[in-house]
N, C-alpha and C. Protein backbone atom coordinates (compact mmCIF):
# COMPACT_ATOMS: atom_id res chain seq x y z
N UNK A 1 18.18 19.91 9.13
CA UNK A 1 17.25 20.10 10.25
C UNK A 1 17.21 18.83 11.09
N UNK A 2 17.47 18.75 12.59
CA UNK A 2 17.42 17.69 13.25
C UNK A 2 15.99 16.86 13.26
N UNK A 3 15.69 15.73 13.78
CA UNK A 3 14.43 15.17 13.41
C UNK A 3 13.65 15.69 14.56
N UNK A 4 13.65 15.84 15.99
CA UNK A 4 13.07 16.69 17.14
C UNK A 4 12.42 17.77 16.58
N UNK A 5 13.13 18.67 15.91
CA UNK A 5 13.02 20.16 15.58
C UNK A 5 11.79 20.61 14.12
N UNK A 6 12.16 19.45 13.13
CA UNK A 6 11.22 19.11 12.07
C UNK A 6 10.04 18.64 12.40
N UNK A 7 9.58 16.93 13.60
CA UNK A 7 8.62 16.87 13.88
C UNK A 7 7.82 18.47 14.83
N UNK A 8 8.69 18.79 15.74
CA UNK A 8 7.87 20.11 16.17
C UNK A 8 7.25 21.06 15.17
N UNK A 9 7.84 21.01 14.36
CA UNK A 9 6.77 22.30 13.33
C UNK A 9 5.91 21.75 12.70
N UNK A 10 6.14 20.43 12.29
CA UNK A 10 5.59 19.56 11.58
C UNK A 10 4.00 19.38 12.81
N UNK A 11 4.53 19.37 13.99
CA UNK A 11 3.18 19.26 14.85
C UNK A 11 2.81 20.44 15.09
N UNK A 12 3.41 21.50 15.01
CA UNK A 12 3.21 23.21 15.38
C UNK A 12 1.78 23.01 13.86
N UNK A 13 2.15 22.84 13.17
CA UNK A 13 1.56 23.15 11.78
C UNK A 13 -0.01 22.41 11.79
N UNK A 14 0.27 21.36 12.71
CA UNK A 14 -0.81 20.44 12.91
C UNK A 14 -1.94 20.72 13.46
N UNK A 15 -1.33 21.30 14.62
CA UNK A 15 -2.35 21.54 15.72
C UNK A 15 -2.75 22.41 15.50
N UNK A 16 -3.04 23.29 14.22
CA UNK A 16 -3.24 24.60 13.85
C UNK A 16 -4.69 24.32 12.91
N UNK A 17 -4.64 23.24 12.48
CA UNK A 17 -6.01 22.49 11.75
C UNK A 17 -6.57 21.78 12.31
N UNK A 18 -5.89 20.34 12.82
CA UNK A 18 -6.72 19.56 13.31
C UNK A 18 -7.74 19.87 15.11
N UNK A 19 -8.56 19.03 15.24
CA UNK A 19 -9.24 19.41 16.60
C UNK A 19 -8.74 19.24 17.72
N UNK A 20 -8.88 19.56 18.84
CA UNK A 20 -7.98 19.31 20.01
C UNK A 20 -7.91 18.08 20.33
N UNK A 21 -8.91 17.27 20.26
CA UNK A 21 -9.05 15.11 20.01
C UNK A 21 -8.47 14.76 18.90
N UNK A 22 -8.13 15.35 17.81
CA UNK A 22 -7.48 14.98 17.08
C UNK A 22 -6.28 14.76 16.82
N UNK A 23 -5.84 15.90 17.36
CA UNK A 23 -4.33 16.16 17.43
C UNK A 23 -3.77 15.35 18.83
N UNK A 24 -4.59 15.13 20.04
CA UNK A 24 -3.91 14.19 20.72
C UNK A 24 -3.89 12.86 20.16
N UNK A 25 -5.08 12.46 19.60
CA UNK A 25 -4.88 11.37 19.17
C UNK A 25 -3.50 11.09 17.83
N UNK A 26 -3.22 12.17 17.46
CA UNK A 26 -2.01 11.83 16.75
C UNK A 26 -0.96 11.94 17.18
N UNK A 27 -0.74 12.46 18.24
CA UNK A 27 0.36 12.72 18.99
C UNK A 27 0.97 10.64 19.95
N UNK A 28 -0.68 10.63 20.08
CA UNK A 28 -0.33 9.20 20.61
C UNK A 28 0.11 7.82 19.78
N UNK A 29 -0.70 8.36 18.20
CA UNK A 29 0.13 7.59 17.69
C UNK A 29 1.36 7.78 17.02
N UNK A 30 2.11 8.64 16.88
CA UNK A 30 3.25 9.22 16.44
C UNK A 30 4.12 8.26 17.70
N UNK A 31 3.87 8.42 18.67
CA UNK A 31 4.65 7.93 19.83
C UNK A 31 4.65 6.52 20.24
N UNK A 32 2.93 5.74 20.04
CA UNK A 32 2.86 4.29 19.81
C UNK A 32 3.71 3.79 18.94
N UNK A 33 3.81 4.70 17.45
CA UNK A 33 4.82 3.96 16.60
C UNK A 33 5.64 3.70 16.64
N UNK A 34 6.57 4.62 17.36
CA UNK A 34 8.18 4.84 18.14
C UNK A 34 8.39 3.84 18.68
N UNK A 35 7.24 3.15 19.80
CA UNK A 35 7.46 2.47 20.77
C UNK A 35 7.53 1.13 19.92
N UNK A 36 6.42 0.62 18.41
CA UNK A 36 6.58 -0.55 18.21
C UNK A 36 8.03 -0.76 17.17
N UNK A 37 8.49 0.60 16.48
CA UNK A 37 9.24 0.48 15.76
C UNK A 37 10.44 -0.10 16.76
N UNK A 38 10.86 0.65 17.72
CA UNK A 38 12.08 -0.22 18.95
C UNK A 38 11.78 -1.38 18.86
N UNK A 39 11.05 -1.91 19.06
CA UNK A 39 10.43 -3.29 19.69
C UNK A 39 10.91 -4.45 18.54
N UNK A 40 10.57 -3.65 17.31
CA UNK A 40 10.47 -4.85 15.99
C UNK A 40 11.54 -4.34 14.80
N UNK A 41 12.58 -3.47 16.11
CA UNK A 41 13.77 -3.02 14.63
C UNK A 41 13.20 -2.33 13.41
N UNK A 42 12.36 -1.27 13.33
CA UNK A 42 11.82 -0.79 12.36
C UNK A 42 12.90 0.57 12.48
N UNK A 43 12.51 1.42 11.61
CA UNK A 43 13.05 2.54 11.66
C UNK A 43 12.06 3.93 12.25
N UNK A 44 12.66 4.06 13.32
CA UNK A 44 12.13 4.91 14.24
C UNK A 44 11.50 6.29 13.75
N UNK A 45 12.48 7.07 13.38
CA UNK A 45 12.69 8.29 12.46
C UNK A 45 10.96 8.37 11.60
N UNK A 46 10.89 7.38 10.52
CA UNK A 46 9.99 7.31 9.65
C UNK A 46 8.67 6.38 10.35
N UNK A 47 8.80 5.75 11.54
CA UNK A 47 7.91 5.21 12.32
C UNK A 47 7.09 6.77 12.81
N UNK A 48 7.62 7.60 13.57
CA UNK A 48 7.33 8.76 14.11
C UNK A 48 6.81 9.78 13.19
N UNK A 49 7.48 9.84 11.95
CA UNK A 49 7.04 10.85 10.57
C UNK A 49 5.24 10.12 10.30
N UNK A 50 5.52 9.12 10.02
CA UNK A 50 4.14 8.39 9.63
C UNK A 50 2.94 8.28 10.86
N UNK A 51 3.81 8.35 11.79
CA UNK A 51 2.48 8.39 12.97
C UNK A 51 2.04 9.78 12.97
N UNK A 52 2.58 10.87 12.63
CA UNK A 52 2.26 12.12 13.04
C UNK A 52 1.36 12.74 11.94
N UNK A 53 2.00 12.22 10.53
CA UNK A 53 1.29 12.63 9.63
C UNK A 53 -0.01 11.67 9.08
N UNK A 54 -0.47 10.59 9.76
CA UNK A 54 -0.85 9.47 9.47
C UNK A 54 -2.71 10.16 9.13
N UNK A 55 -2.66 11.21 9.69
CA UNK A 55 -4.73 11.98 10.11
C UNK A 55 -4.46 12.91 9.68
N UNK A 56 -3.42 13.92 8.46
CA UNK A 56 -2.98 15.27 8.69
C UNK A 56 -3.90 15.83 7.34
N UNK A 57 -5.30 14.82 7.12
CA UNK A 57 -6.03 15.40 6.08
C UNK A 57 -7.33 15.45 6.95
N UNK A 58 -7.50 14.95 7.95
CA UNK A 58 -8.76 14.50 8.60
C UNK A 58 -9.63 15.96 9.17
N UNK A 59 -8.76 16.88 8.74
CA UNK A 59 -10.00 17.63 9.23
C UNK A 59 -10.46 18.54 7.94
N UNK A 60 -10.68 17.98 6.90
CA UNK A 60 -11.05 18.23 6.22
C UNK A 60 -12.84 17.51 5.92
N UNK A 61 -13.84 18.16 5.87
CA UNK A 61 -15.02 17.08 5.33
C UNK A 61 -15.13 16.05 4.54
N UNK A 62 -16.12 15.33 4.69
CA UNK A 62 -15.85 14.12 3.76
C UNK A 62 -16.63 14.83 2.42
N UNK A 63 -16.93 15.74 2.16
CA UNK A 63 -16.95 16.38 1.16
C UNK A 63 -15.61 17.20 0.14
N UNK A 64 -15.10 17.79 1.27
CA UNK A 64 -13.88 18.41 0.74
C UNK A 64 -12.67 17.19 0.57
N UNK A 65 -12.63 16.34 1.33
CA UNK A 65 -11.85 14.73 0.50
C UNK A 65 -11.94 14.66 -0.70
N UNK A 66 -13.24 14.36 -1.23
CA UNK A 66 -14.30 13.79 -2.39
C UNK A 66 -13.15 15.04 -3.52
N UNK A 67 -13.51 16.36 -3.61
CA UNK A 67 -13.15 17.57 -3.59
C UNK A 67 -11.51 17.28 -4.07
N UNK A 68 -11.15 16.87 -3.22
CA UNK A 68 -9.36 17.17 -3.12
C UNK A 68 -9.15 15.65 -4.28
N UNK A 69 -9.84 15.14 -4.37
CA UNK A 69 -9.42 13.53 -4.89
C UNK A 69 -9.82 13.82 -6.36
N UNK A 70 -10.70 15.17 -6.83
CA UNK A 70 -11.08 14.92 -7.83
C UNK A 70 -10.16 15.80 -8.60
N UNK A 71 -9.50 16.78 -8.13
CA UNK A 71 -8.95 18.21 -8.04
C UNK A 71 -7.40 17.70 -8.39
N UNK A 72 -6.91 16.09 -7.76
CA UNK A 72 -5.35 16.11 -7.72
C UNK A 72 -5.48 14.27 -8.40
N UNK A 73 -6.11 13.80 -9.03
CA UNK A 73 -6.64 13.26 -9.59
C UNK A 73 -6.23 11.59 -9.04
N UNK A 74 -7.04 11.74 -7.88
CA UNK A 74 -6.54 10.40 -6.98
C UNK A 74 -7.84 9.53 -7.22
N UNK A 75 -7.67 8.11 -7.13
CA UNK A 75 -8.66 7.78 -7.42
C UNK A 75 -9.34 7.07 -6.75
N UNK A 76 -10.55 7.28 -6.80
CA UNK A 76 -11.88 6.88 -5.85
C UNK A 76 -12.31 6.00 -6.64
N UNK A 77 -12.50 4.59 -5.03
CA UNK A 77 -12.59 3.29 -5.88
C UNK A 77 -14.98 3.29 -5.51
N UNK A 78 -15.53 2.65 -5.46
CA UNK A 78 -17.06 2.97 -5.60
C UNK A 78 -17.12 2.87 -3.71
N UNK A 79 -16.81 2.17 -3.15
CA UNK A 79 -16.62 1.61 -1.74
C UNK A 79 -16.23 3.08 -0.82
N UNK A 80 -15.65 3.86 -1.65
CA UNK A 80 -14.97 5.37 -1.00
C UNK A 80 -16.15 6.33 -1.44
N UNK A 81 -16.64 6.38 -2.21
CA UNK A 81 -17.83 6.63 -2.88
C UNK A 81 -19.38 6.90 -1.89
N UNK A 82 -19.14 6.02 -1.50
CA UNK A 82 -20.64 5.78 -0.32
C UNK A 82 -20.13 5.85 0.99
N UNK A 83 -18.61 5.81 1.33
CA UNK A 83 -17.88 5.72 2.62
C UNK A 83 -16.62 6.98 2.49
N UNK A 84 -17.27 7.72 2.24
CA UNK A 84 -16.43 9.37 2.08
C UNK A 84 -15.14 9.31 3.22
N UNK A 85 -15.36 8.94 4.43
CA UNK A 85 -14.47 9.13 5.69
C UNK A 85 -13.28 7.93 5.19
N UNK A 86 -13.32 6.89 4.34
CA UNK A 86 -12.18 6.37 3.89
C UNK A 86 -11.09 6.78 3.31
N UNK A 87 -11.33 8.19 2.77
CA UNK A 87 -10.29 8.97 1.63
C UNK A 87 -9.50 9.76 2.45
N UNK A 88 -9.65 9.67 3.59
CA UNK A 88 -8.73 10.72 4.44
C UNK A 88 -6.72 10.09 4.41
N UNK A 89 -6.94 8.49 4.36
CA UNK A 89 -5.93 8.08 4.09
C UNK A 89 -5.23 8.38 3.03
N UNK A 90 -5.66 8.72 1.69
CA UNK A 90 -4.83 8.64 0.97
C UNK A 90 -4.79 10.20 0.19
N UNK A 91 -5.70 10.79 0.55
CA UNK A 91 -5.77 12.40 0.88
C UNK A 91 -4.32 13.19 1.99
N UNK A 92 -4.62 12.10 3.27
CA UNK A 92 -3.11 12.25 3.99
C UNK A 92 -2.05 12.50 3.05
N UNK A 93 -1.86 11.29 2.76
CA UNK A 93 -0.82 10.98 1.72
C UNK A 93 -0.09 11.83 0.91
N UNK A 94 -1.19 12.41 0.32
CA UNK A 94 -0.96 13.29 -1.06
C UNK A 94 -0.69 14.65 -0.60
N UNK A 95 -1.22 15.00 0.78
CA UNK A 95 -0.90 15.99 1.40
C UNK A 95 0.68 15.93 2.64
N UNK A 96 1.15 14.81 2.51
CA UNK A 96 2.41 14.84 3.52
C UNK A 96 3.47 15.09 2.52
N UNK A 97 3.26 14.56 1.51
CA UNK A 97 3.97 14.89 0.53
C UNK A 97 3.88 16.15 -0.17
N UNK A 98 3.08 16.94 -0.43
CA UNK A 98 3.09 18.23 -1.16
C UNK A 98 2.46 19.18 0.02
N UNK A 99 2.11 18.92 0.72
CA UNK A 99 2.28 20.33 1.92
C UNK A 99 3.74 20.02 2.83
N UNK A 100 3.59 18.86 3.55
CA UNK A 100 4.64 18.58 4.50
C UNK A 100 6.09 18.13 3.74
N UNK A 101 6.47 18.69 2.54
CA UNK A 101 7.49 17.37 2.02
C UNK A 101 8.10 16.13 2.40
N UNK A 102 6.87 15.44 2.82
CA UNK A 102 7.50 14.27 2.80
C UNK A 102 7.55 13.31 1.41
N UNK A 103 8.72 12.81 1.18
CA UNK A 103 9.53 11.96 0.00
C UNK A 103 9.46 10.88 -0.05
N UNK A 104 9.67 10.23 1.18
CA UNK A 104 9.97 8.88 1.32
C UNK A 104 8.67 8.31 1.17
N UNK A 105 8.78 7.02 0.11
CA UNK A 105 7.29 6.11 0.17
C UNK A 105 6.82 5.36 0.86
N UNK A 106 8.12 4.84 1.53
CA UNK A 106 7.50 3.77 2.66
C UNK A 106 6.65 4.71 3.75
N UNK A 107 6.78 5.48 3.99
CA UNK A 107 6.18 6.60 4.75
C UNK A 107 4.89 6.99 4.42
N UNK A 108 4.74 7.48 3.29
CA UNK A 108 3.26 7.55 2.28
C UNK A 108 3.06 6.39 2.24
N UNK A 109 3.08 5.15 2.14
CA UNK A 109 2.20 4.05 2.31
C UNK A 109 1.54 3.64 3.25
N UNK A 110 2.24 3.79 4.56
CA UNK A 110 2.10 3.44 5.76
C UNK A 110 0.43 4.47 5.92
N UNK A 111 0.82 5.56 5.51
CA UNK A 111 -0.31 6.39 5.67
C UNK A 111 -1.25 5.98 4.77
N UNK A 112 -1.22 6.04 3.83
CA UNK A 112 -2.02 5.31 2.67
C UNK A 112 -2.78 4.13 3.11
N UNK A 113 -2.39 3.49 4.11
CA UNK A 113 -3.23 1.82 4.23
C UNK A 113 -3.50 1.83 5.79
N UNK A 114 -3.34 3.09 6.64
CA UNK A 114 -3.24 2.75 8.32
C UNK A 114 -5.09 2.61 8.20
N UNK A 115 -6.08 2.95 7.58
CA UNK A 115 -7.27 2.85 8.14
C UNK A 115 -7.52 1.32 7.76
N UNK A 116 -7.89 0.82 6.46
CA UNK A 116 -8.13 0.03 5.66
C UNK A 116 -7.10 -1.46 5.86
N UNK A 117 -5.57 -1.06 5.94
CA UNK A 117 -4.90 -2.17 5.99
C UNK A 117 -5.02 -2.70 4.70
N UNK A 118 -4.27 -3.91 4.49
CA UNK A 118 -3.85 -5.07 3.12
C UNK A 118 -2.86 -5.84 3.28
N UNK A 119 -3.34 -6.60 1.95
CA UNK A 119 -2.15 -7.96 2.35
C UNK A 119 -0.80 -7.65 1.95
N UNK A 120 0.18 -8.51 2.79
CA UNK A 120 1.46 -8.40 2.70
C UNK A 120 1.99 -7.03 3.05
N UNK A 121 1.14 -6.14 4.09
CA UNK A 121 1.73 -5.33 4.72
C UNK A 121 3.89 -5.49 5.27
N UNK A 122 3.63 -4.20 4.85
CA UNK A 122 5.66 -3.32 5.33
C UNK A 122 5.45 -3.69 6.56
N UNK A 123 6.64 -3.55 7.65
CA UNK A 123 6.88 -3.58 8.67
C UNK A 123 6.21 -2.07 9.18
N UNK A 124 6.49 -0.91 8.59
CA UNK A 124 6.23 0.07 8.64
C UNK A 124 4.48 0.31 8.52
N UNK A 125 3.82 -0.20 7.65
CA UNK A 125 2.40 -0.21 7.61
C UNK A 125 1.83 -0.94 8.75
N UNK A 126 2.32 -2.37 9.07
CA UNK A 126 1.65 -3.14 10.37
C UNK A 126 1.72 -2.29 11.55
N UNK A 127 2.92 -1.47 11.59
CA UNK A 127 3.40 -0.57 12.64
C UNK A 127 2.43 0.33 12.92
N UNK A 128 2.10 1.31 11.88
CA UNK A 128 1.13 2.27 12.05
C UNK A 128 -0.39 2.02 11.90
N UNK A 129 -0.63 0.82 11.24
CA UNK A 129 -2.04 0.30 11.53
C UNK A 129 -2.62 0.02 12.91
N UNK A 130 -1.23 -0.80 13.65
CA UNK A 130 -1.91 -0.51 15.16
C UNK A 130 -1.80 -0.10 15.50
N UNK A 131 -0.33 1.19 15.87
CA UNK A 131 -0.68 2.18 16.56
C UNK A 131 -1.64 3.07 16.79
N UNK A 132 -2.37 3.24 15.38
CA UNK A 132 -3.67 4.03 15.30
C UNK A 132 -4.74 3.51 15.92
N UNK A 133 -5.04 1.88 15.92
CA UNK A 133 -5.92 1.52 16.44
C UNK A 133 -5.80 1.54 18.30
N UNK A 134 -4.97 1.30 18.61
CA UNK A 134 -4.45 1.06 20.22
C UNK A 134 -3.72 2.35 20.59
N UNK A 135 -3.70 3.44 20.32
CA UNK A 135 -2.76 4.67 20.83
C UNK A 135 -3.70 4.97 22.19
N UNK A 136 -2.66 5.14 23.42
CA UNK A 136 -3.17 5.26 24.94
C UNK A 136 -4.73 6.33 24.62
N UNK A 137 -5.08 7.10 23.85
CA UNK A 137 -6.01 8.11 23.87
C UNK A 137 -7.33 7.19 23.30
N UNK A 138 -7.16 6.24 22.26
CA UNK A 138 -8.26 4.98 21.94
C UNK A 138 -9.31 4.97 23.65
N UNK A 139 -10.55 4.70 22.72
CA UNK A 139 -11.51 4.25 24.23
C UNK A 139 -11.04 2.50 24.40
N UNK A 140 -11.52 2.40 25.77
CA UNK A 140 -10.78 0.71 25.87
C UNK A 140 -12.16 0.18 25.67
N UNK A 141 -12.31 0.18 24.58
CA UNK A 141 -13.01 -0.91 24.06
C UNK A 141 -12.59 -2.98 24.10
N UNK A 142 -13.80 -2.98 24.17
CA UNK A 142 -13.92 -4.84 24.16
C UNK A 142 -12.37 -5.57 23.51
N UNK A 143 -11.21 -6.03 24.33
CA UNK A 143 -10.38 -6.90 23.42
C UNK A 143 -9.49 -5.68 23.57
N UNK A 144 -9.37 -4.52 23.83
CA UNK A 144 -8.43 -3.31 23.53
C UNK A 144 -6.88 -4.01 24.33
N UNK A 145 -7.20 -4.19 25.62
CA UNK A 145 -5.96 -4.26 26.93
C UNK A 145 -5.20 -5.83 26.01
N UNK A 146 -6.38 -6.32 25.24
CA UNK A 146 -5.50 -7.76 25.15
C UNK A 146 -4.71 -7.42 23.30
N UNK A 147 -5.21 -6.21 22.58
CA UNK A 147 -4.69 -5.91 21.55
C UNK A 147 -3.44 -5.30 22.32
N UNK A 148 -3.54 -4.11 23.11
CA UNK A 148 -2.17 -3.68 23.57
C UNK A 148 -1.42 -4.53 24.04
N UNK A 149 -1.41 -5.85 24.50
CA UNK A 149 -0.60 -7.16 25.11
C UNK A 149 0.30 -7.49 23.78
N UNK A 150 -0.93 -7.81 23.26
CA UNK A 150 -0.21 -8.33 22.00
C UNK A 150 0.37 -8.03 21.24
N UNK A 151 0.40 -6.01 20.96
CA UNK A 151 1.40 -5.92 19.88
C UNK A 151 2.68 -5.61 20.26
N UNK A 152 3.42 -5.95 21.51
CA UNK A 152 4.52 -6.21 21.50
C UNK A 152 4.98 -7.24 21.90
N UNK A 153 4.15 -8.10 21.29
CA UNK A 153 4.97 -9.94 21.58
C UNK A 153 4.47 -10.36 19.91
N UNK A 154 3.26 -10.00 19.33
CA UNK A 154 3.70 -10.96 17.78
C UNK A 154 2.63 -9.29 17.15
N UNK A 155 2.93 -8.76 16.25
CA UNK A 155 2.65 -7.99 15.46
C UNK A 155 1.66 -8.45 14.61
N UNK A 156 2.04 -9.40 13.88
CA UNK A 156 1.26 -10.20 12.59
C UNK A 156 -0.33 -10.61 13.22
N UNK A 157 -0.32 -11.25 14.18
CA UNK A 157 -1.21 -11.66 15.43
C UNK A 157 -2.24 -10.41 15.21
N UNK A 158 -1.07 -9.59 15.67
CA UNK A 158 -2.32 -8.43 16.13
C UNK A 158 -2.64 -7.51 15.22
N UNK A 159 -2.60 -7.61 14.10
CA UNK A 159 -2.82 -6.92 12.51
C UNK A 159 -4.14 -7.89 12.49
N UNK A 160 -3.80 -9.34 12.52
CA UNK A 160 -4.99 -10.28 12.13
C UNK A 160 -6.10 -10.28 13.06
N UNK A 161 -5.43 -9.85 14.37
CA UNK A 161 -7.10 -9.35 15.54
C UNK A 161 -7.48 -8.23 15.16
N UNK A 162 -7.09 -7.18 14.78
CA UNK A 162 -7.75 -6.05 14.63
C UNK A 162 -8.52 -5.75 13.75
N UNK A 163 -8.09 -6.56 12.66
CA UNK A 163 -8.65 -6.66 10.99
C UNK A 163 -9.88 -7.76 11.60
N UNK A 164 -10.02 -8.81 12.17
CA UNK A 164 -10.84 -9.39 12.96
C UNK A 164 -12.06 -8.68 14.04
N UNK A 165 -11.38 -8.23 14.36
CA UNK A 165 -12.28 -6.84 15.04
C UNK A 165 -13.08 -5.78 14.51
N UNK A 166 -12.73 -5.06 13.76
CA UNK A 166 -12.46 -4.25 12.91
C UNK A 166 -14.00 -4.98 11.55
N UNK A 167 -13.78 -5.83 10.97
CA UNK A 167 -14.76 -6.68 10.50
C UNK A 167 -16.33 -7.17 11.51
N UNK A 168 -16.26 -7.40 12.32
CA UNK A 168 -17.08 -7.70 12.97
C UNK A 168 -17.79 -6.84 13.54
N UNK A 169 -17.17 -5.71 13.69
CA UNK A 169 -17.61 -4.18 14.12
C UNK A 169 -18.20 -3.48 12.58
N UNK A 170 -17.90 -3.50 11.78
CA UNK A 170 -18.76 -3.66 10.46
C UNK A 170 -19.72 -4.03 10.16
N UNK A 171 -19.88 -5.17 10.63
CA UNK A 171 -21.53 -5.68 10.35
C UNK A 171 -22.28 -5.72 10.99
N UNK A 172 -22.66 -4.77 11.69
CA UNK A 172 -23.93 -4.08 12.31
C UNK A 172 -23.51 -2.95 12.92
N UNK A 173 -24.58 -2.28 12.64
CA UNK A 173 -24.20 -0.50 13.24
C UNK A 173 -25.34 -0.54 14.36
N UNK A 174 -25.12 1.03 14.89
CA UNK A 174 -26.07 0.59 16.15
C UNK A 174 -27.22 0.75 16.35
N UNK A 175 -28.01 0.65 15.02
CA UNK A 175 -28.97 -0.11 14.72
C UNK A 175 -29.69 -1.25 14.12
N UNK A 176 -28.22 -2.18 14.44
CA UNK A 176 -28.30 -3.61 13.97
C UNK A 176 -28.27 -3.63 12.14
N UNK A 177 -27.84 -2.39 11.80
CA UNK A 177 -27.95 -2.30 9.91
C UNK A 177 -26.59 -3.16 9.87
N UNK A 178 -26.35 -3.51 8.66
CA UNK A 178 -24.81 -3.80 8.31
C UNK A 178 -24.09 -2.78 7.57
N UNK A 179 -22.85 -2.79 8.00
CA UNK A 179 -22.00 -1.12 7.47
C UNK A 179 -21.41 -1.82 6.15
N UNK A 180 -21.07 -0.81 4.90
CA UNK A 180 -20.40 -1.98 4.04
C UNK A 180 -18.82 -1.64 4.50
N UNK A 181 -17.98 -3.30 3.85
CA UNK A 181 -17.17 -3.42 4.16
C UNK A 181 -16.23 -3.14 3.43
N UNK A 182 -14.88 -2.14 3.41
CA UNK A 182 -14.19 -1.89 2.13
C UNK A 182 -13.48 -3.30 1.92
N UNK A 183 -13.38 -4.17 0.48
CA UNK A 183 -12.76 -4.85 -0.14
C UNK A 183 -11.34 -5.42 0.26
N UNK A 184 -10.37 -3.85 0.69
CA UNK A 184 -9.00 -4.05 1.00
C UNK A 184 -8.87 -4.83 2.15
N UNK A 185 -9.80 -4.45 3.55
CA UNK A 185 -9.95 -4.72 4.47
C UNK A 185 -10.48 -6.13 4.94
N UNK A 186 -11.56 -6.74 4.31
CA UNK A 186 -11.22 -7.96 3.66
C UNK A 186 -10.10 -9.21 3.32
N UNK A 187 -9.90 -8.50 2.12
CA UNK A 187 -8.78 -8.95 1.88
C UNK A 187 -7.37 -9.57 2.12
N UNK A 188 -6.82 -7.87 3.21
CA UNK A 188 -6.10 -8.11 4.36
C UNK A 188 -6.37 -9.43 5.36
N UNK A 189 -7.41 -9.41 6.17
CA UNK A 189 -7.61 -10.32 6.56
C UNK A 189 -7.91 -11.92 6.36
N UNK A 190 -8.06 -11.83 5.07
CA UNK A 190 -8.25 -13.15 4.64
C UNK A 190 -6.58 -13.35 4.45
N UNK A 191 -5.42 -12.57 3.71
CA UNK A 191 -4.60 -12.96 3.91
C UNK A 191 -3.80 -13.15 5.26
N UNK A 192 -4.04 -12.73 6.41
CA UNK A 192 -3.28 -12.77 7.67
C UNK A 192 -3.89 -14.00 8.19
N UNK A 193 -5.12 -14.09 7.59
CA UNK A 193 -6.20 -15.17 8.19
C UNK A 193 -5.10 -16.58 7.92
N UNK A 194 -4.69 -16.89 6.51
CA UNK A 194 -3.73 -17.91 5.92
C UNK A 194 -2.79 -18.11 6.06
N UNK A 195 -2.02 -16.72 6.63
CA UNK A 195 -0.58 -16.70 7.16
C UNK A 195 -0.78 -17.00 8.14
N UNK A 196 -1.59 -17.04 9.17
CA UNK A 196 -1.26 -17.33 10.60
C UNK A 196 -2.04 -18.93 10.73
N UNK A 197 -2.47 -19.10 10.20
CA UNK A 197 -3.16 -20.92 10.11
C UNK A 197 -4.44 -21.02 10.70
N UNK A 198 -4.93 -19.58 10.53
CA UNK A 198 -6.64 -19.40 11.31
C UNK A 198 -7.85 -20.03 10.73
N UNK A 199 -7.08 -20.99 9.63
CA UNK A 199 -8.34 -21.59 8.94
C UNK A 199 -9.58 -22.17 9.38
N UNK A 200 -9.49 -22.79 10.72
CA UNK A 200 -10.25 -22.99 11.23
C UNK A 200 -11.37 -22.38 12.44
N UNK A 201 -10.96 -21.06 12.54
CA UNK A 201 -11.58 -20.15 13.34
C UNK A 201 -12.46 -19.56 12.59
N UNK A 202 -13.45 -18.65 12.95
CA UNK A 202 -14.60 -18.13 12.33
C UNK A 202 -14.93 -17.28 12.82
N UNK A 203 -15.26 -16.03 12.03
CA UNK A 203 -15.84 -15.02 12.29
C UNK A 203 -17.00 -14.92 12.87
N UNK A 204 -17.33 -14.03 13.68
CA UNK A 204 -18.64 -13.67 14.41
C UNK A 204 -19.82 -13.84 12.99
N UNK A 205 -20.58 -14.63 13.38
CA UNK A 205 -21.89 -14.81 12.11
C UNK A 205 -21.45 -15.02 10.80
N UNK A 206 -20.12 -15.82 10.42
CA UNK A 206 -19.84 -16.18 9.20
C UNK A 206 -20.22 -17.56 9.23
């Protein structure tokens, strides 16, 4: 089966569940990915597979996640627990592979970590982490035009702004509460924080 002809059913199949915002928004990142995979020599093919399938659990409730995770025995760490809308990633996952056959792991990972992110991200995971965050359908939020600048001049950069962003947008909701923060996400950033020599910069209210 040619790869044109596979993603079409593969999106025929899509747009048959997900919401009409949903499905553009995956359409844009299926195509953001394309664009960073050219850019940074990635592999296009599986750049485009992972952007398309990257939300292909999301319209499921954060109940029926909970549901599917307990059912196929994936495991829910306590942080997913109180933050139900986190499991859609790796719910994806388990579903690109046994609904959509997809095989390849670098592919399931990419999906596996595009919300959350971590350290020592694939070329393939940095890829689809921002495309999801910056795909043309994103609202242009604060810093957005200067994230799209940036992820086609340093990648790593802009994994470490977004995870930067991304954090800071965490700790306070819009009622000034603090949201909790998943661990991985964290993490991630503290490592991009070291790789890039940001030691001396500081987070909003750290």
């Amino acid at each position: 089966m040619s790869l044109a002809k596979d993603l079409m059913e593969i999106e025929e199949r899509l747009e048959k569940v997900l919401s009409a915002k949903r499905f553009f928004h995956t359409r844009g990142v299926m195509y953001t990915s394309a664009a960073l995979a050219m850019r940074y020599g990635a592999d296009m093919e599986k750049a485009m597979y992972a952007g398309l399938l990257h939300d292909c659990a999301k319209y499921l409730s954060e109940e029926e996640q909970l549901a599917q995770c307990r059912k196929h025995d994936l495991p829910v760490r306590e942080v997913e627990k109180e933050n139900p809308y986190l499991l859609h990633a790796k719910v994806g996952a388990y579903f690109a592979k046994t609904k959509y056959g997809m095989e390849d792991q670098e592919i399931l990972d990419a999906i596996t970590w595009h919300t959350t992110g971590k350290p020592e991200m694939s070329l393939l995971e940095k890829i689809v982490f921002v495309a999801d965050y910056m795909e043309p359908g994103r609202k242009n939020i604060e810093g957005m035009e200067e994230i799209r600048s940036m992820a086609f001049c340093d990648l790593d950069q802009t994994v470490y702004q977004i995870l930067y962003n991304t954090l800071n947008y965490l700790k306070k909701d819009k009622n000034g509460k603090k949201k909790e923060i998943d661990c991985m996400t964290q993490e991630a950033y503290n490592y991009y924080k070291k790789l890039l020599g940001k030691g001396q910069e500081k987070q909003e209210g750290r």
